[in-house]
Protein backbone atom coordinates (compact mmCIF):
# COMPACT_ATOMS: atom_id res chain seq x y z
CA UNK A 1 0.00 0.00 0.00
CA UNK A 2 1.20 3.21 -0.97
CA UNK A 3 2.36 6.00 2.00
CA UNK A 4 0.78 9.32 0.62
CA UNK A 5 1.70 12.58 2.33
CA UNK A 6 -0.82 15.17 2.71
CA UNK A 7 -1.26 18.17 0.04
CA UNK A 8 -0.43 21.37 1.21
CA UNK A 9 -2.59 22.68 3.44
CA UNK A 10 -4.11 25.66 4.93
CA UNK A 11 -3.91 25.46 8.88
CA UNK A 12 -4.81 28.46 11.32
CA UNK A 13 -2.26 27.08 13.84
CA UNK A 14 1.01 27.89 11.53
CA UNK A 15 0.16 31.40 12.21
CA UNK A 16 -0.15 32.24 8.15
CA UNK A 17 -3.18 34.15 6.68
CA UNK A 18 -5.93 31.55 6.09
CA UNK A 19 -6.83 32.69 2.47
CA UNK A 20 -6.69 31.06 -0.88
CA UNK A 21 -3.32 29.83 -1.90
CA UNK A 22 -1.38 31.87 -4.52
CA UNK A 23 -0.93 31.54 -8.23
CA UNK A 24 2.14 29.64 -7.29
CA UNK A 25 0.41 27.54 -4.50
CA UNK A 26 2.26 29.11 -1.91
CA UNK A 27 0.74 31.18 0.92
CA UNK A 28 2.73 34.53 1.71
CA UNK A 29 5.03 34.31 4.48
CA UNK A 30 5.70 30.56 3.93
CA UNK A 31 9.47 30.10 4.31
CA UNK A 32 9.70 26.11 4.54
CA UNK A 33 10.46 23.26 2.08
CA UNK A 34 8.26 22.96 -0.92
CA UNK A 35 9.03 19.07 -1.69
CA UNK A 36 9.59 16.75 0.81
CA UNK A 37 13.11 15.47 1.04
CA UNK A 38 14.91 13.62 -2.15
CA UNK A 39 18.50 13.70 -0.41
CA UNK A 40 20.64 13.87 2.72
CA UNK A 41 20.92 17.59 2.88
CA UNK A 42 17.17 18.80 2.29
CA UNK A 43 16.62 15.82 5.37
CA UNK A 44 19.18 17.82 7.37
CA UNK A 45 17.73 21.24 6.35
CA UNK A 46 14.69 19.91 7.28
CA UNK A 47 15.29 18.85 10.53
CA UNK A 48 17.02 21.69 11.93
CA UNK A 49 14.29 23.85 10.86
CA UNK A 50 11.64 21.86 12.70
CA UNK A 51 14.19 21.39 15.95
CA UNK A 52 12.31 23.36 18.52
CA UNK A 53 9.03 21.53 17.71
CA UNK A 54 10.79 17.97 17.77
CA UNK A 55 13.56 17.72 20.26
CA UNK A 56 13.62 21.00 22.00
CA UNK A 57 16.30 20.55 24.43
CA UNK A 58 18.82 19.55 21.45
CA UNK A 59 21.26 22.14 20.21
CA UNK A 60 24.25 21.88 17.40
CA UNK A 61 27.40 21.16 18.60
CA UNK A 62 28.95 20.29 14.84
CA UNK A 63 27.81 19.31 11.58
CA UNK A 64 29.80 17.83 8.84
CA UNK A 65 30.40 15.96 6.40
CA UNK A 66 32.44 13.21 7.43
CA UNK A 67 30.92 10.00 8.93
CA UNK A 68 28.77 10.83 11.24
CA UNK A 69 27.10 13.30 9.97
CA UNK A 70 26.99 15.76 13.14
CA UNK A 71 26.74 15.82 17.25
CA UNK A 72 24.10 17.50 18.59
CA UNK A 73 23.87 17.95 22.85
CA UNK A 74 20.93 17.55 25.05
CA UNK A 75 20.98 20.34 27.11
CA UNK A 76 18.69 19.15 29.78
CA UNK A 77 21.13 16.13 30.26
CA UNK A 78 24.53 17.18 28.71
CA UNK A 79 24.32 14.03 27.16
CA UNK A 80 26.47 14.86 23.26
CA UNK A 81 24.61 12.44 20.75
CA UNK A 82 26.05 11.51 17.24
CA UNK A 83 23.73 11.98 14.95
CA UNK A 84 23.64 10.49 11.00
CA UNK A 85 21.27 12.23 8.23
CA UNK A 86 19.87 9.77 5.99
CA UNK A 87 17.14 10.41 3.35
CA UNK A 88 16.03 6.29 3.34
CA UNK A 89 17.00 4.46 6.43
CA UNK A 90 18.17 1.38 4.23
CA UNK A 91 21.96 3.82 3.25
CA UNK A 92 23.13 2.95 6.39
CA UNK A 93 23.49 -0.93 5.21
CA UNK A 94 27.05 -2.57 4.44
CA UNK A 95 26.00 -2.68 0.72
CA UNK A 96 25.05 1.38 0.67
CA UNK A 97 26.82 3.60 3.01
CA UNK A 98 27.94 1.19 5.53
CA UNK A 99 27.40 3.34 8.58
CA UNK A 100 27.39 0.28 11.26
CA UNK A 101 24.95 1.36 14.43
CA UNK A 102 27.48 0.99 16.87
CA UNK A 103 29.51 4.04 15.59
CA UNK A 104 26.23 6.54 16.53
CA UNK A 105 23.87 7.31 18.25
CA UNK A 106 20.82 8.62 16.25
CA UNK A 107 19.62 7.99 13.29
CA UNK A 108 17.44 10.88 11.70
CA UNK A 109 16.12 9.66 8.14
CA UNK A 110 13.02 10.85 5.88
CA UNK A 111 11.82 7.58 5.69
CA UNK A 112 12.09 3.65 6.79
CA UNK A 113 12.51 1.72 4.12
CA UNK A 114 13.29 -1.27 5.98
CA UNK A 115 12.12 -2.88 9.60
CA UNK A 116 13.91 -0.48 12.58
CA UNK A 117 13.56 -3.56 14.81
CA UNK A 118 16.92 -4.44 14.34
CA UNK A 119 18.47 -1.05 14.58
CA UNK A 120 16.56 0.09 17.47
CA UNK A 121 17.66 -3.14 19.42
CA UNK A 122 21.37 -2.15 19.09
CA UNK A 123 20.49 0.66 20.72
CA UNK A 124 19.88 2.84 18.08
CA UNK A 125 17.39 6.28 18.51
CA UNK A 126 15.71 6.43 15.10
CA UNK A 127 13.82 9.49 14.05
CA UNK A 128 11.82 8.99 10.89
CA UNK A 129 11.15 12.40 9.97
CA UNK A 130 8.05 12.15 6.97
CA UNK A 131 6.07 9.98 10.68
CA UNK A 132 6.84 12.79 13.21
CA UNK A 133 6.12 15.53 10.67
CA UNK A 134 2.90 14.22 9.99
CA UNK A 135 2.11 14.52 13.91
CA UNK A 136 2.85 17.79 14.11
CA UNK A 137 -0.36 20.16 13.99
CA UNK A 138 1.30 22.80 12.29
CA UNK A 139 3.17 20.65 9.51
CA UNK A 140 2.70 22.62 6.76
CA UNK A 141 5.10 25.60 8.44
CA UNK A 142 7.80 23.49 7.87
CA UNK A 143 6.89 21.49 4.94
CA UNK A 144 4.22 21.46 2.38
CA UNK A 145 4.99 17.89 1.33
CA UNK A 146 4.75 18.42 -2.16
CA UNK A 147 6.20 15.17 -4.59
CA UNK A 148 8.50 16.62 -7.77
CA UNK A 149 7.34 15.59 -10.65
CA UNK A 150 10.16 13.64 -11.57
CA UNK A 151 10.29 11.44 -8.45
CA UNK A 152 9.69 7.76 -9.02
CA UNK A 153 7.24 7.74 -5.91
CA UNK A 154 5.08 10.43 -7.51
CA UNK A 155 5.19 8.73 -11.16
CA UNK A 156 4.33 4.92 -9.27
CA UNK A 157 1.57 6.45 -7.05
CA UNK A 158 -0.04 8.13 -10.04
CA UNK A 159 -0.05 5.54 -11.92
CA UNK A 160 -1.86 3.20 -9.26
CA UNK A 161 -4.72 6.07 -9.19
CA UNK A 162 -4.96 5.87 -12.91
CA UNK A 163 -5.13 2.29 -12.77
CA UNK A 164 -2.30 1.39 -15.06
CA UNK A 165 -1.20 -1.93 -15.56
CA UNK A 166 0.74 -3.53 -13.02
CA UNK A 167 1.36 -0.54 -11.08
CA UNK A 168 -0.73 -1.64 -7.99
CA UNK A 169 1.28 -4.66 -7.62
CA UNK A 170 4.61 -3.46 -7.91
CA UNK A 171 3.86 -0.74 -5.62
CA UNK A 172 2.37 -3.06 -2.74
CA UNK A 173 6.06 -5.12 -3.47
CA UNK A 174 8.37 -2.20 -3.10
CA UNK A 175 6.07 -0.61 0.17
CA UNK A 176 5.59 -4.02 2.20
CA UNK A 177 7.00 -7.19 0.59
CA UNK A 178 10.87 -6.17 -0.16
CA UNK A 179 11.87 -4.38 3.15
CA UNK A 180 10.91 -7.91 5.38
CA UNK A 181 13.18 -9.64 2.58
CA UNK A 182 15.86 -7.05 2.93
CA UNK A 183 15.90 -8.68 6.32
CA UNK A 184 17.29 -11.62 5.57
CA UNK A 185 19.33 -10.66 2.52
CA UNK A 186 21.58 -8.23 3.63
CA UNK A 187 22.98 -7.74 0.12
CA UNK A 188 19.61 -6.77 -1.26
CA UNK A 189 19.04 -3.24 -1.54
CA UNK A 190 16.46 -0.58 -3.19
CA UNK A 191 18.91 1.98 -5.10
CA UNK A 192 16.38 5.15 -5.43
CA UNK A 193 18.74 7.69 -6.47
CA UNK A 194 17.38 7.16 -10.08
CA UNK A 195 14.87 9.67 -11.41
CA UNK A 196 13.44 7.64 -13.62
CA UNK A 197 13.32 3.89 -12.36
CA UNK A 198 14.68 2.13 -9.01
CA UNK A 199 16.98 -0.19 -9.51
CA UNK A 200 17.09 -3.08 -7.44
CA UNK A 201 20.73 -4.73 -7.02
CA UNK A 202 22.30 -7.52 -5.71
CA UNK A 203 25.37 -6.43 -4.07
CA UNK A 204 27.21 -4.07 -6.63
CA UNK A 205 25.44 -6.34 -9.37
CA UNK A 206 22.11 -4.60 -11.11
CA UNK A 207 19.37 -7.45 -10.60
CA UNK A 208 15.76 -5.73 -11.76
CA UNK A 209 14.70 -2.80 -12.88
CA UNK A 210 11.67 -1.28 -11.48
CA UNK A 211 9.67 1.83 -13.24
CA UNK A 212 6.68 3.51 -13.34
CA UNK A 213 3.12 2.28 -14.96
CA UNK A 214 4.39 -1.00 -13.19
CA UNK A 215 6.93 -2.36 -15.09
CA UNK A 216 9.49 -4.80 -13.90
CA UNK A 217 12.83 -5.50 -16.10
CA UNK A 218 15.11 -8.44 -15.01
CA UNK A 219 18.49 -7.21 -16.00
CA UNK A 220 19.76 -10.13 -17.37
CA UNK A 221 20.19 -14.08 -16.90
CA UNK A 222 23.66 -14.35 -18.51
CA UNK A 223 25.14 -12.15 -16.81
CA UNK A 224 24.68 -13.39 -13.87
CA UNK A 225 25.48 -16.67 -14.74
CA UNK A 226 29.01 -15.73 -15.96
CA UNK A 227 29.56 -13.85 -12.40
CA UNK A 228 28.39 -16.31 -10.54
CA UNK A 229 28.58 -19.72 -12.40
CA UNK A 230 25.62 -21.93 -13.99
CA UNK A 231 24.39 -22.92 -10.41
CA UNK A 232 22.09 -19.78 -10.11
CA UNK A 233 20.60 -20.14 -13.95
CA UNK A 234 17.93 -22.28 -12.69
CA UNK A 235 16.66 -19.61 -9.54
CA UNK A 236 17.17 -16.79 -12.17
CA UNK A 237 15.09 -18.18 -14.69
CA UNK A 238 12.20 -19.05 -12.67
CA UNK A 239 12.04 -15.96 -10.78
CA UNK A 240 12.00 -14.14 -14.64
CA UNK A 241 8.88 -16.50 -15.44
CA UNK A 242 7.59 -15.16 -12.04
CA UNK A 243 7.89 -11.15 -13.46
CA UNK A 244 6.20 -12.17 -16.74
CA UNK A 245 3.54 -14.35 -15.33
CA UNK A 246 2.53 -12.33 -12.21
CA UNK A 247 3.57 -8.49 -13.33
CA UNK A 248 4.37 -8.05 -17.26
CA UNK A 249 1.08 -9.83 -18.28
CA UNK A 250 -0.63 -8.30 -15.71
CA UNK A 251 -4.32 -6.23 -17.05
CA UNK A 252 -6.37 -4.06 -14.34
CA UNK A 253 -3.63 -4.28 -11.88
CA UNK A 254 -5.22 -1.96 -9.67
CA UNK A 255 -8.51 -3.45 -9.91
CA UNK A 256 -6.63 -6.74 -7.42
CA UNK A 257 -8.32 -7.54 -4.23
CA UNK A 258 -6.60 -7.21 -1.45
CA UNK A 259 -6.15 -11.20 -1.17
CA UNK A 260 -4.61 -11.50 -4.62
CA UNK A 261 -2.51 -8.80 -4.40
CA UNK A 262 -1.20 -10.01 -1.23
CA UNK A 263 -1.08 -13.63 -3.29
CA UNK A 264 1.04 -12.55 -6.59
CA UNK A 265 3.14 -10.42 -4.11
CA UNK A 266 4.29 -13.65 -1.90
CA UNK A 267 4.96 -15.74 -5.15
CA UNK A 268 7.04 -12.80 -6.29
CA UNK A 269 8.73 -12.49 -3.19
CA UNK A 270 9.74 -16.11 -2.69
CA UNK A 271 11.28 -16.54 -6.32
CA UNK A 272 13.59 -13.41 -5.38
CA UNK A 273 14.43 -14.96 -1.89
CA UNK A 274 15.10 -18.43 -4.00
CA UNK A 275 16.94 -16.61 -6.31
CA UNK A 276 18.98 -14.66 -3.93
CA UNK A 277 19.54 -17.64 -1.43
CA UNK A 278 21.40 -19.17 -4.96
CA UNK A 279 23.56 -16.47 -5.48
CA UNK A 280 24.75 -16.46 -1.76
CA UNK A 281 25.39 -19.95 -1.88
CA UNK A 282 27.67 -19.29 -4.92
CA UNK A 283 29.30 -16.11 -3.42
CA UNK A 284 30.02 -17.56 -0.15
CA UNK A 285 30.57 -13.92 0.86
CA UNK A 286 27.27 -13.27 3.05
CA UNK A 287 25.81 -15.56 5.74
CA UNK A 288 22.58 -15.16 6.17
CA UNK A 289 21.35 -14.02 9.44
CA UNK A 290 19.80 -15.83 12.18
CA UNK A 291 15.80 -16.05 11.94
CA UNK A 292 13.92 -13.05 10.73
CA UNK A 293 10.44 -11.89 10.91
């Protein structure tokens, strides 16, 4: 299911004029961010303008740009925490930025893209910025939310509305089913710096590309088979038969139920984790970790 933020709004609590937005959809005296974050920076822009709402006894002690990203002090308990900026959760993983939780504190990201169980039980404070902006009552002083019209996100969701083929499922995949498979396949990761498709990779390997109106494009068979030997041609071929039978050929993909959404999405998501459980028996580089949810 898609995550849709909320259109800019017109609140009396921001303090603004309550009158019929501009030509430009901006009300006067608006001094926030138009889009919601696409990288680290706007996320660290972001958060130090909404401070005082969010963690009011926190002040700046340094920012940077080496690893981490900045230390911030808790007045009320002198307590100096090191914080990290990330715009999806997921960068801190070995296969992105490699930022292990151990070496901070905080972690202040737009959005999780994966389960925080596992980062939270090392001890981890996460602060997923796009959940505790959408508390706040006055969230449109800091943010009107807006999507650019290049972003992926905005393309997928709009095609889902418009009820284009395939786009429902492949949305429900990215939202819900990949992130608990993430889990147990650390090398599996979501690269969304694209602007025009995501590209999901095994590793530093491209795997499948994923772009709007639904489409899914496994990169290719041979390839893989030369990096990795012909032990991982049978996984790789069934899991393509699984994209053309359950996504490319897919009509009405937004007219699914519920039920066989969540169906084509779990036969999807088990020829990936077959497919990926072959390549890590070939690399030999990744153990997988103990049981996951």
């Amino acid at each position: 299911m898609l995550l849709t933020l909320m259109p800019h709004e017109q609140e009396e609590e921001r303090g603004m004029p309550n009158e019929p937005l501009s030509q430009t959809g901006i009300l006067p005296g608006f001094q926030g961010f138009l889009y919601q974050p696409s990288d680290e920076q706007e996320v660290v822009g972001l958060f130090l303008l909404m401070l005082p709402a969010l963690r009011p006894t926190w002040c700046v002690k340094v920012l940077r740009t080496s690893f981490p990203d900045g230390v911030f002090r808790d007045t009320e308990t002198g307590a100096d925490l090191r914080v990290e900026f990330e715009c999806w959760a997921s960068n801190i993983l070995p296969t992105k930025h490699n930022h292990p939780p151990k070496d901070f504190d905080v972690l202040i990201c737009w959005q999780a893209d994966l389960p925080l169980a596992d980062l939270t039980g090392q001890g981890l404070q996460v602060i997923v910025l796009k959940d505790e902006w959408s508390k706040l009552p006055n969230k449109a002083q800091y943010c009107l939310g807006w999507k650019r019209e290049e972003s992926l996100d905005a393309a997928l969701e709009q095609a889902v509305v418009q009820g284009e083929r395939g786009a429902a499922m492949v949305s429900r995949f990215i939202q819900d089913d990949l992130p608990r498979l993430q889990t147990q396949r650390p090398r599996l990761c979501l690269d969304r710096s694209p602007t025009k498709h995501y590209l999901l990779r095994w590793g530093s390997e491209s795997l499948l590309g994923v772009y709007p109106h639904g489409k899914l494009v496994f990169v290719s068979i041979e390839r893989f088979c030369q990096q990795f030997g012909e032990g991982c041609r049978e996984a790789a071929e069934r899991f393509n038969r699984v994209v053309e039978t359950q996504v490319r050929s897919l009509d009405g993909g937004s007219n699914l139920t519920a039920s066989e959404l969540e169906e084509r999405c779990r036969i999807l998501r088990e020829a990936l984790d077959a497919f990926c459980g072959a390549l890590e028996t070939l690399d030999g580089s990744v153990a997988r970790p103990g049981s996951g949810g």
